[in-house]
PDB file of N, CA and C in Angstrom:
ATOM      1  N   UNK A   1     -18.495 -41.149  47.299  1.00  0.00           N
ATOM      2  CA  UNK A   1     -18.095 -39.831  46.837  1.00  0.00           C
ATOM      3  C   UNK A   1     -19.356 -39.041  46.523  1.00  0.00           C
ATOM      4  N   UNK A   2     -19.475 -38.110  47.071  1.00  0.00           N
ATOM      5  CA  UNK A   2     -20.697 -36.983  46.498  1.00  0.00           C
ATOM      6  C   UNK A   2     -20.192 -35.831  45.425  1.00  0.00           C
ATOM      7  N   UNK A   3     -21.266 -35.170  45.307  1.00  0.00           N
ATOM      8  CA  UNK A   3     -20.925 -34.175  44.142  1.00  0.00           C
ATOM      9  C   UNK A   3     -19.764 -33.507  44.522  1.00  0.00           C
ATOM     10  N   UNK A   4     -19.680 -32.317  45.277  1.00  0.00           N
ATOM     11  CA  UNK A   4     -18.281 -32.027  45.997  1.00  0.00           C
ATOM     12  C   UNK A   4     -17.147 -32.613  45.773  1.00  0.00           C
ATOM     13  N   UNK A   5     -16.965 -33.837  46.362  1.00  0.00           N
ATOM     14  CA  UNK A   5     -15.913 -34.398  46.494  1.00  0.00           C
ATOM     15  C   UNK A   5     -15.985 -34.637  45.034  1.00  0.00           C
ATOM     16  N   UNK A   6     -16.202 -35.320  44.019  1.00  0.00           N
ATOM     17  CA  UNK A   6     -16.400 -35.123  42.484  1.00  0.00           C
ATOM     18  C   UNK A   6     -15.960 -34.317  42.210  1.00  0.00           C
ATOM     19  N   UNK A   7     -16.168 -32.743  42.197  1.00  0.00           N
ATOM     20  CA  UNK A   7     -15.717 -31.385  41.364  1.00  0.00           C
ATOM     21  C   UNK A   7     -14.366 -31.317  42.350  1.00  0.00           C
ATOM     22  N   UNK A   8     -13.896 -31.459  43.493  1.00  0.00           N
ATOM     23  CA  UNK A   8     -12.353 -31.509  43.893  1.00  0.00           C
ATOM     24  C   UNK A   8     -11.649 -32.383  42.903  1.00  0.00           C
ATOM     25  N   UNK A   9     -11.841 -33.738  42.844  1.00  0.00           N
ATOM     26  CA  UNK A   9     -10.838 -34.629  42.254  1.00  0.00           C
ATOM     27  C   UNK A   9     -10.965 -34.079  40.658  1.00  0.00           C
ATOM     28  N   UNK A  10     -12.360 -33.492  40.195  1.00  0.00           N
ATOM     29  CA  UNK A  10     -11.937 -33.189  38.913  1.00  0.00           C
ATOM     30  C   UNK A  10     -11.130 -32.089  38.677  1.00  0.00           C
ATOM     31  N   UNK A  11     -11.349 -31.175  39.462  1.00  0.00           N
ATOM     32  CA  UNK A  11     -10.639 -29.689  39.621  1.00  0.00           C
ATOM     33  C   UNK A  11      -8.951 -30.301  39.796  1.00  0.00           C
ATOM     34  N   UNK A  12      -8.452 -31.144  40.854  1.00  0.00           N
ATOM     35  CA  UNK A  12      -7.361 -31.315  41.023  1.00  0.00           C
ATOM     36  C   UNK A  12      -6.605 -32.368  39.278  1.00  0.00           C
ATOM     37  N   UNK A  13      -7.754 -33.302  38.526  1.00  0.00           N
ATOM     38  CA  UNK A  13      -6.739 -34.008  38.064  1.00  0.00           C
ATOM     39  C   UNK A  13      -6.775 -33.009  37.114  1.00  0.00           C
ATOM     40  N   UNK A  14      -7.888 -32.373  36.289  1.00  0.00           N
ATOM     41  CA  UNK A  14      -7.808 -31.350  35.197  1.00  0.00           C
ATOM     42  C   UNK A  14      -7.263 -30.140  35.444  1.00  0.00           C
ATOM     43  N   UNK A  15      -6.717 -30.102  36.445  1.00  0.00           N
ATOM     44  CA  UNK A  15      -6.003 -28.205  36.580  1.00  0.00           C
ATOM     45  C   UNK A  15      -6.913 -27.877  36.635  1.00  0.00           C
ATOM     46  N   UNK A  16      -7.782 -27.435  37.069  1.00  0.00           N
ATOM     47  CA  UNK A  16      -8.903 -26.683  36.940  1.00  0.00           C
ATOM     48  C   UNK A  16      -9.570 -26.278  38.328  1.00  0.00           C
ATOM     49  N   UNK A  17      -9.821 -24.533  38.272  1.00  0.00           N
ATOM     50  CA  UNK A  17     -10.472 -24.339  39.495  1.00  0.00           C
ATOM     51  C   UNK A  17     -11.956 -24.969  40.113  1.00  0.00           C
ATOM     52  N   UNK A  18     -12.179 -24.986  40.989  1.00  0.00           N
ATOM     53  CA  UNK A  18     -13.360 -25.891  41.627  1.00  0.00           C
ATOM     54  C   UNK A  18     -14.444 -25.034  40.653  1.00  0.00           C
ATOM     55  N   UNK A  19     -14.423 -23.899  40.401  1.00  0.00           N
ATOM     56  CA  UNK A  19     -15.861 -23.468  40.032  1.00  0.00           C
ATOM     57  C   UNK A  19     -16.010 -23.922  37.934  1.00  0.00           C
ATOM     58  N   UNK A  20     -14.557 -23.836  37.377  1.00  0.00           N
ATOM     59  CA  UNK A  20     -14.734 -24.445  36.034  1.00  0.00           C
ATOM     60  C   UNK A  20     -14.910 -26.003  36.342  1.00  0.00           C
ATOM     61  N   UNK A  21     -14.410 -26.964  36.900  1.00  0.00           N
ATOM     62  CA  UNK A  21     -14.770 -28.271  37.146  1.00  0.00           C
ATOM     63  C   UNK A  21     -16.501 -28.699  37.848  1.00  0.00           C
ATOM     64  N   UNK A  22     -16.891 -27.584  38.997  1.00  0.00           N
ATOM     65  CA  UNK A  22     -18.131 -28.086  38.683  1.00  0.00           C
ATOM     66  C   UNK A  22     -19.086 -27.318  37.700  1.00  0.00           C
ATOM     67  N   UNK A  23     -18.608 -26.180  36.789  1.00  0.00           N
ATOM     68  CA  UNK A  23     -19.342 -25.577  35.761  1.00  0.00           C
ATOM     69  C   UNK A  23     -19.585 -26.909  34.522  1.00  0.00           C
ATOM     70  N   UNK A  24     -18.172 -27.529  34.818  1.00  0.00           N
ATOM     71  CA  UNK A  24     -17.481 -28.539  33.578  1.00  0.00           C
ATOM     72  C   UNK A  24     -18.522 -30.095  33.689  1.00  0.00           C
ATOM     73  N   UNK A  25     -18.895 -30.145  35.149  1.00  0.00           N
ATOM     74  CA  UNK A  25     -19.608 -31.617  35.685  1.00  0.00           C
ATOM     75  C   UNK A  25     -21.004 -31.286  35.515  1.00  0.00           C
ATOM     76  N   UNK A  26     -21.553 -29.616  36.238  1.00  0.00           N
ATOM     77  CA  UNK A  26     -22.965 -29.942  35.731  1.00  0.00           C
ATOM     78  C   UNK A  26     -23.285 -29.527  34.141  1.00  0.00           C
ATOM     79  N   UNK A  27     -22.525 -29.270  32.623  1.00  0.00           N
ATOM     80  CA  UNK A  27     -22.930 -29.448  31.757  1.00  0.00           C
ATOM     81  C   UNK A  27     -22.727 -30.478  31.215  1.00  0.00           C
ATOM     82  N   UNK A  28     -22.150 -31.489  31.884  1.00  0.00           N
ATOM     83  CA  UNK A  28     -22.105 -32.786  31.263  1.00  0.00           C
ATOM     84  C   UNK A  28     -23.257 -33.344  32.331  1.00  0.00           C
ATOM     85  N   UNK A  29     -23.635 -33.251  33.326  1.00  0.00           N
ATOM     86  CA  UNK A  29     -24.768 -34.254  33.739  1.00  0.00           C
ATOM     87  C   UNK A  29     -25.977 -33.374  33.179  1.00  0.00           C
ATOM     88  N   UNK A  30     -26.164 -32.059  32.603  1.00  0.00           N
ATOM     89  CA  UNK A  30     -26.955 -31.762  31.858  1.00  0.00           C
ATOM     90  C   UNK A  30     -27.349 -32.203  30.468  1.00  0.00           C
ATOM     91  N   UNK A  31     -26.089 -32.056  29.595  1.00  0.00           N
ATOM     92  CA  UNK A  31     -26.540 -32.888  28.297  1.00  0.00           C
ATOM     93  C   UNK A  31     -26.690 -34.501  28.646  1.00  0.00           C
ATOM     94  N   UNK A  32     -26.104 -35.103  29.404  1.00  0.00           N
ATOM     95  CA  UNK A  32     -26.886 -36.808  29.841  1.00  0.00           C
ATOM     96  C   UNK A  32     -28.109 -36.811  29.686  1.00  0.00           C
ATOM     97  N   UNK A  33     -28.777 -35.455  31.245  1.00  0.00           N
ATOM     98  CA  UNK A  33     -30.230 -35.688  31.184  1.00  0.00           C
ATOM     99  C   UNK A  33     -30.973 -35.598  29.880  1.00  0.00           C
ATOM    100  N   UNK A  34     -30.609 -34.520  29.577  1.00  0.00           N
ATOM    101  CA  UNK A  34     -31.501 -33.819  27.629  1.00  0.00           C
ATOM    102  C   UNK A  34     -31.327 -34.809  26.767  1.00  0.00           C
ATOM    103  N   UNK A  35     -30.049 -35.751  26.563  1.00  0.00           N
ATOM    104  CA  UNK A  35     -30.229 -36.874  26.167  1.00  0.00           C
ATOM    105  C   UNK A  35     -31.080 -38.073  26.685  1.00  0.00           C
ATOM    106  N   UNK A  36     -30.865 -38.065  27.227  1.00  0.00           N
ATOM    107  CA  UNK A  36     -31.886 -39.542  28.257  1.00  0.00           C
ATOM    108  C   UNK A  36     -33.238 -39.045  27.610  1.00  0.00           C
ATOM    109  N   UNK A  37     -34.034 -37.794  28.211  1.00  0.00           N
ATOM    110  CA  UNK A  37     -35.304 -37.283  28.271  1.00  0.00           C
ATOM    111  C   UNK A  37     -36.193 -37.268  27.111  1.00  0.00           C
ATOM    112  N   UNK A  38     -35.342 -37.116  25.480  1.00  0.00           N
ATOM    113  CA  UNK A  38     -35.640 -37.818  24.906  1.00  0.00           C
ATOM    114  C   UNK A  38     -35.518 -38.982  23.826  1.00  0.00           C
ATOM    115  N   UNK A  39     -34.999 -39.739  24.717  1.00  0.00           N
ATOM    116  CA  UNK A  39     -35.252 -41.437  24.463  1.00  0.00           C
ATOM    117  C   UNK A  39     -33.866 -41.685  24.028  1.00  0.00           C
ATOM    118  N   UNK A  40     -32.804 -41.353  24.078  1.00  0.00           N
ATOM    119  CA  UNK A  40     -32.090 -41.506  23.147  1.00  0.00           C
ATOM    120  C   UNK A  40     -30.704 -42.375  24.573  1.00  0.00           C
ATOM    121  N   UNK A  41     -30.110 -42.871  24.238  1.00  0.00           N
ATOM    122  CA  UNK A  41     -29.078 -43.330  24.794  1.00  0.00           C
ATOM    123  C   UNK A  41     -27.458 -42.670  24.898  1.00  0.00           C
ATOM    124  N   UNK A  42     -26.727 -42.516  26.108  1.00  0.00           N
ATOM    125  CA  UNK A  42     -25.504 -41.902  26.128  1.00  0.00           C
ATOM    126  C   UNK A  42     -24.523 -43.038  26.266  1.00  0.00           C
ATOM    127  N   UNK A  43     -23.341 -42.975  25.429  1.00  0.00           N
ATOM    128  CA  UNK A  43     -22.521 -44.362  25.381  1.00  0.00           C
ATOM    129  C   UNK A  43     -20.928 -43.935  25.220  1.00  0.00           C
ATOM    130  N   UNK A  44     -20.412 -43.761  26.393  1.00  0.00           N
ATOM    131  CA  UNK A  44     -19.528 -43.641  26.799  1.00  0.00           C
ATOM    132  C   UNK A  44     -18.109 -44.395  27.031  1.00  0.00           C
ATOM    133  N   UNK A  45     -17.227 -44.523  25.697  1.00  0.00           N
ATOM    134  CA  UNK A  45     -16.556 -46.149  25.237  1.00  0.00           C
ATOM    135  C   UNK A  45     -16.049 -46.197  26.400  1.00  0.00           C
ATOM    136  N   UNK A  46     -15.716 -47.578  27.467  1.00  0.00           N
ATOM    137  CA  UNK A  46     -14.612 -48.238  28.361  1.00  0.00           C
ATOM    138  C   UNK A  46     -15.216 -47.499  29.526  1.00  0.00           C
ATOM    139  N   UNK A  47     -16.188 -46.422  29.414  1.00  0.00           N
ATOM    140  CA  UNK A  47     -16.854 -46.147  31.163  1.00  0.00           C
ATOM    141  C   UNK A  47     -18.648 -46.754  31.036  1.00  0.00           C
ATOM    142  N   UNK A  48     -19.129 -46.555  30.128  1.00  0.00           N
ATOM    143  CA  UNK A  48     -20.611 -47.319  30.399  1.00  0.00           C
ATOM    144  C   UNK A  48     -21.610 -46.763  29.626  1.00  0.00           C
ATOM    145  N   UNK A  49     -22.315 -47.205  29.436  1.00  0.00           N
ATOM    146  CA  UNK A  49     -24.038 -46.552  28.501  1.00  0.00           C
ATOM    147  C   UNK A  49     -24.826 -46.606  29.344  1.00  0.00           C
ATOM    148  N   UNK A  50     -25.464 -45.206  28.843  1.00  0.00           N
ATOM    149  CA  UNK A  50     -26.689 -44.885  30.023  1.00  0.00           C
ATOM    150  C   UNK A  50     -28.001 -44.772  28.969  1.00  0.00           C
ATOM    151  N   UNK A  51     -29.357 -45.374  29.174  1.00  0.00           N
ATOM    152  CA  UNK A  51     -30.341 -45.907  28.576  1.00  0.00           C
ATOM    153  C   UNK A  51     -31.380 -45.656  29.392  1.00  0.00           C
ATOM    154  N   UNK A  52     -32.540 -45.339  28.522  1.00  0.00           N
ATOM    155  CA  UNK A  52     -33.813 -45.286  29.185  1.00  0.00           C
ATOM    156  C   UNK A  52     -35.139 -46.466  28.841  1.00  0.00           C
ATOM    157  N   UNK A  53     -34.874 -47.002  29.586  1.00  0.00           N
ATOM    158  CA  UNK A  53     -36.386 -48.674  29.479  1.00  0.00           C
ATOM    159  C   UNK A  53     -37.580 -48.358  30.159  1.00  0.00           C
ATOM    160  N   UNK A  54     -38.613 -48.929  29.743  1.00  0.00           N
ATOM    161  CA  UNK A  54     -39.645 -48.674  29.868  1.00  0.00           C
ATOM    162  C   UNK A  54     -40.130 -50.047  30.985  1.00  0.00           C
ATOM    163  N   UNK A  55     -40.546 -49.381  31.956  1.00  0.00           N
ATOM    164  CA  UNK A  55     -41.277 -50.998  32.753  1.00  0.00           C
ATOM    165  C   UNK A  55     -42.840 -50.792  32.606  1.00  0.00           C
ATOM    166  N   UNK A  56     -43.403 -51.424  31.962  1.00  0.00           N
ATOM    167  CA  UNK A  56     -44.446 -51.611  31.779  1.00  0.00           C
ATOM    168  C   UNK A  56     -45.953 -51.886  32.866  1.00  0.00           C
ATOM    169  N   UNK A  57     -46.928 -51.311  33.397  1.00  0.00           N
ATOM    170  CA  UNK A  57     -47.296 -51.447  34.281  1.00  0.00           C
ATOM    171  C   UNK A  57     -47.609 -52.796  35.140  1.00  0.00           C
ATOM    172  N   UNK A  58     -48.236 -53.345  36.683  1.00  0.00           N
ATOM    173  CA  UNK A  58     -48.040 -54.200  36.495  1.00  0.00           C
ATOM    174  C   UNK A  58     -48.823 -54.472  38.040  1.00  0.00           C
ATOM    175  N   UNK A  59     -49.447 -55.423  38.612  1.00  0.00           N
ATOM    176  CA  UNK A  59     -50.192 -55.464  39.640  1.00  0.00           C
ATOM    177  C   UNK A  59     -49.014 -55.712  40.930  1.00  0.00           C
ATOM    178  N   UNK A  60     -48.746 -54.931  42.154  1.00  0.00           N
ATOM    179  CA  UNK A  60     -48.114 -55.362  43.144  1.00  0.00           C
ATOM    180  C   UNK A  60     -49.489 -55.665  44.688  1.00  0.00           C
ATOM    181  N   UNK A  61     -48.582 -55.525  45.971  1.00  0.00           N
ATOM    182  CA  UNK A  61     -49.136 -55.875  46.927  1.00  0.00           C
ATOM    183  C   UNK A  61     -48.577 -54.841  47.610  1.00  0.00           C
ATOM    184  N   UNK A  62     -49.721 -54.191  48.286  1.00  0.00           N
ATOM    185  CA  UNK A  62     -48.732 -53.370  49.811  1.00  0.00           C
ATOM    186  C   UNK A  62     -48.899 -53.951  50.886  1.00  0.00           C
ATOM    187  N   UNK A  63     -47.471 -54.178  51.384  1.00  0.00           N
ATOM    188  CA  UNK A  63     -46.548 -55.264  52.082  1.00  0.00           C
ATOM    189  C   UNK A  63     -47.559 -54.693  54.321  1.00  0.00           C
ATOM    190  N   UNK A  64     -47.989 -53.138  54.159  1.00  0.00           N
ATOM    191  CA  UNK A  64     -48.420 -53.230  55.601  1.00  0.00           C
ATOM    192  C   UNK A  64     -50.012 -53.680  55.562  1.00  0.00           C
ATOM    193  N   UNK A  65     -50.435 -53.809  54.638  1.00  0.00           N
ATOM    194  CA  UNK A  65     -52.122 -54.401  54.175  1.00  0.00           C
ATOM    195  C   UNK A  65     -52.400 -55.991  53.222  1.00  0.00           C
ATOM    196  N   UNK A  66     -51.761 -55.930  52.778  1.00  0.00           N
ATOM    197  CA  UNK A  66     -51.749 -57.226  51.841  1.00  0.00           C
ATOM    198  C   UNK A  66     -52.589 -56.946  50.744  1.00  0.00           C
ATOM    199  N   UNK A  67     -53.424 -55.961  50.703  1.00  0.00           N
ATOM    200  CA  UNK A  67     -54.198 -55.168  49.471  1.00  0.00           C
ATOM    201  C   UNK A  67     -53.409 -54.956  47.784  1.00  0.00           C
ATOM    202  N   UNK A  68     -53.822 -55.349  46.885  1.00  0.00           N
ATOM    203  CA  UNK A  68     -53.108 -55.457  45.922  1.00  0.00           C
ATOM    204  C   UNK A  68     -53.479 -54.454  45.202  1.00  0.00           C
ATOM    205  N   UNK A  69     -52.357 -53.793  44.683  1.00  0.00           N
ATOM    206  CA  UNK A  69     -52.068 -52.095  43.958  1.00  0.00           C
ATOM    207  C   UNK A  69     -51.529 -52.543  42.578  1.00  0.00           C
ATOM    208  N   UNK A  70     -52.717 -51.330  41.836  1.00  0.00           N
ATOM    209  CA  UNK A  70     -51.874 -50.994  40.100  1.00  0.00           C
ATOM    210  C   UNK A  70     -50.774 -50.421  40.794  1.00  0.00           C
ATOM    211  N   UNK A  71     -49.333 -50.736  40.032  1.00  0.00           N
ATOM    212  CA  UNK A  71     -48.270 -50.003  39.666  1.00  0.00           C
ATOM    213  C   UNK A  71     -48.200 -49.303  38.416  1.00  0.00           C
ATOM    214  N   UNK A  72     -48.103 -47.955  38.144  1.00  0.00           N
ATOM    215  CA  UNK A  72     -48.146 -47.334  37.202  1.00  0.00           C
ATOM    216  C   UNK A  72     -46.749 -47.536  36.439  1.00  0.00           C
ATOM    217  N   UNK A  73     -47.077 -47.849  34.725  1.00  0.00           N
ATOM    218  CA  UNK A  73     -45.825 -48.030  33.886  1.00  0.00           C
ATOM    219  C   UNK A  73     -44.963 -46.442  34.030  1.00  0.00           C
ATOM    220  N   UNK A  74     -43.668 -46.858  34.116  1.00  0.00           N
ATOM    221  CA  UNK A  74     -42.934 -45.896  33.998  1.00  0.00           C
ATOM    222  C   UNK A  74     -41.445 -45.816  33.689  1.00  0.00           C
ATOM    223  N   UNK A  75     -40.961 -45.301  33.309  1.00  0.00           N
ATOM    224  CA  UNK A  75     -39.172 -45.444  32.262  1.00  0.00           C
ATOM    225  C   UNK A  75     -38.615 -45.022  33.687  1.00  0.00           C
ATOM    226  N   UNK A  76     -37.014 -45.909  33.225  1.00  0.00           N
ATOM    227  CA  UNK A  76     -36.469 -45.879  34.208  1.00  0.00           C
ATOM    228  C   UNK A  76     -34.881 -45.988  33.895  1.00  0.00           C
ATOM    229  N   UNK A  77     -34.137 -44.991  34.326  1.00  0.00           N
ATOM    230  CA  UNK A  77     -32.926 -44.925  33.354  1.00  0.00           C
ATOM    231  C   UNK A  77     -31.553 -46.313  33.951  1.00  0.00           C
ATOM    232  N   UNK A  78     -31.081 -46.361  33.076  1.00  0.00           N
ATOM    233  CA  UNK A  78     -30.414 -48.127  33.014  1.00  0.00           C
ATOM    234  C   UNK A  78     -28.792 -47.721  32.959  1.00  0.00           C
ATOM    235  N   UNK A  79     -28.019 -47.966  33.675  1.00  0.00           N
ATOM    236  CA  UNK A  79     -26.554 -47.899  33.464  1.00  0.00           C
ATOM    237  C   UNK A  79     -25.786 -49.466  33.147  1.00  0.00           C
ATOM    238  N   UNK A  80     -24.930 -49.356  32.123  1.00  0.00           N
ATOM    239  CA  UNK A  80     -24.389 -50.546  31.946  1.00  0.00           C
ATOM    240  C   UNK A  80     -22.530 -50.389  32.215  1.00  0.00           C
ATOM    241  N   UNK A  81     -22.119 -50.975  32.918  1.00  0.00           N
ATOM    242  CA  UNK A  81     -20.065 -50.773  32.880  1.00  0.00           C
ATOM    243  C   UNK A  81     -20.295 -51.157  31.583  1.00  0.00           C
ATOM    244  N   UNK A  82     -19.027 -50.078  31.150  1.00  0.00           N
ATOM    245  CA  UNK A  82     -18.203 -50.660  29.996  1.00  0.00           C
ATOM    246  C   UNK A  82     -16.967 -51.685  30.314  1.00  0.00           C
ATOM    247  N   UNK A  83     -16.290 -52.178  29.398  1.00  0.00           N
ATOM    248  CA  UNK A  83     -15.529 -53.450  29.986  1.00  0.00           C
ATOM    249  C   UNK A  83     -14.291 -52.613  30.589  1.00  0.00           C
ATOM    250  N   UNK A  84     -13.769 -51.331  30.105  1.00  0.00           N
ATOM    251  CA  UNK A  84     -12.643 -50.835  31.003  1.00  0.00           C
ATOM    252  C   UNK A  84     -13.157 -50.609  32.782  1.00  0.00           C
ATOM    253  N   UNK A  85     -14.186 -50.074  32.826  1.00  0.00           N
ATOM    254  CA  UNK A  85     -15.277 -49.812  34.156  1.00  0.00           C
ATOM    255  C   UNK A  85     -14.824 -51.000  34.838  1.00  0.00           C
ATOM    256  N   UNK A  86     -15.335 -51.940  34.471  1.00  0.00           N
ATOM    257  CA  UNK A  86     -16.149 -53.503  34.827  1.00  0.00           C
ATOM    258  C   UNK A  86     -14.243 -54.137  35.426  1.00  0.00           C
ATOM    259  N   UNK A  87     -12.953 -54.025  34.275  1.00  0.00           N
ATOM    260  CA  UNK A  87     -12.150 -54.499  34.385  1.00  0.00           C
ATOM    261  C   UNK A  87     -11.616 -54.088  35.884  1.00  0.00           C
ATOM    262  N   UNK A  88     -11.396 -52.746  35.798  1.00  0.00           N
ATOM    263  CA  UNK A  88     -10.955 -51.855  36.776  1.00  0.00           C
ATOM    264  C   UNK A  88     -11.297 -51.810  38.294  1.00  0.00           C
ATOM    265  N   UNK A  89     -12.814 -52.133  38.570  1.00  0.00           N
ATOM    266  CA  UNK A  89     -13.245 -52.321  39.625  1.00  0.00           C
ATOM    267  C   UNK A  89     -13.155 -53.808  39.955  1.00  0.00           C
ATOM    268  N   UNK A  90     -12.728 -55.069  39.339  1.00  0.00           N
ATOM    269  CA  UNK A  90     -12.977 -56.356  39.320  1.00  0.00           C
ATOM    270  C   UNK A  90     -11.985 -56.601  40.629  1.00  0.00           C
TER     271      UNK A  90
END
């Protein structure tokens, strides 16, 4: 499913015209980001928590040279199912 198809099914289950459903989807994937960005976690009961971890830097290899590369540390946002999620898709 892409964004589109997203703001249809929300528009159709909420009554709602396509342009309030995706007005309605990008201020909720807006406050996610502003939450995430700083540091803070979004936890969403029976659909999932969304979290930001830190991977710490770390020596790799590039795979067409065999030359071994710093990887620069960098956060990386973490989704977890909640158990209704997790049940539902099982």
């Amino acid at each position: 499913m892409n964004k589109t198809e997203l703001v249809n099914a929300i528009a159709n289950d909420a009554k709602l015209t396509k342009v309030q459903a995706k007005a309605a989807l990008e201020a909720t994937l807006d406050a996610v980001t502003k939450t995430l960005k700083k540091g803070d976690k979004v936890a969403l009961i029976g659909f999932g928590t969304f979290d930001v971890k830190k991977k710490p830097a770390r020596m790799g290899t590039n795979p067409a040279t065999k030359a071994k590369i710093k990887i620069a540390a960098k956060k990386v946002v973490k989704f977890k199912a909640g158990a209704a999620l997790a049940k539902a898709v099982k």
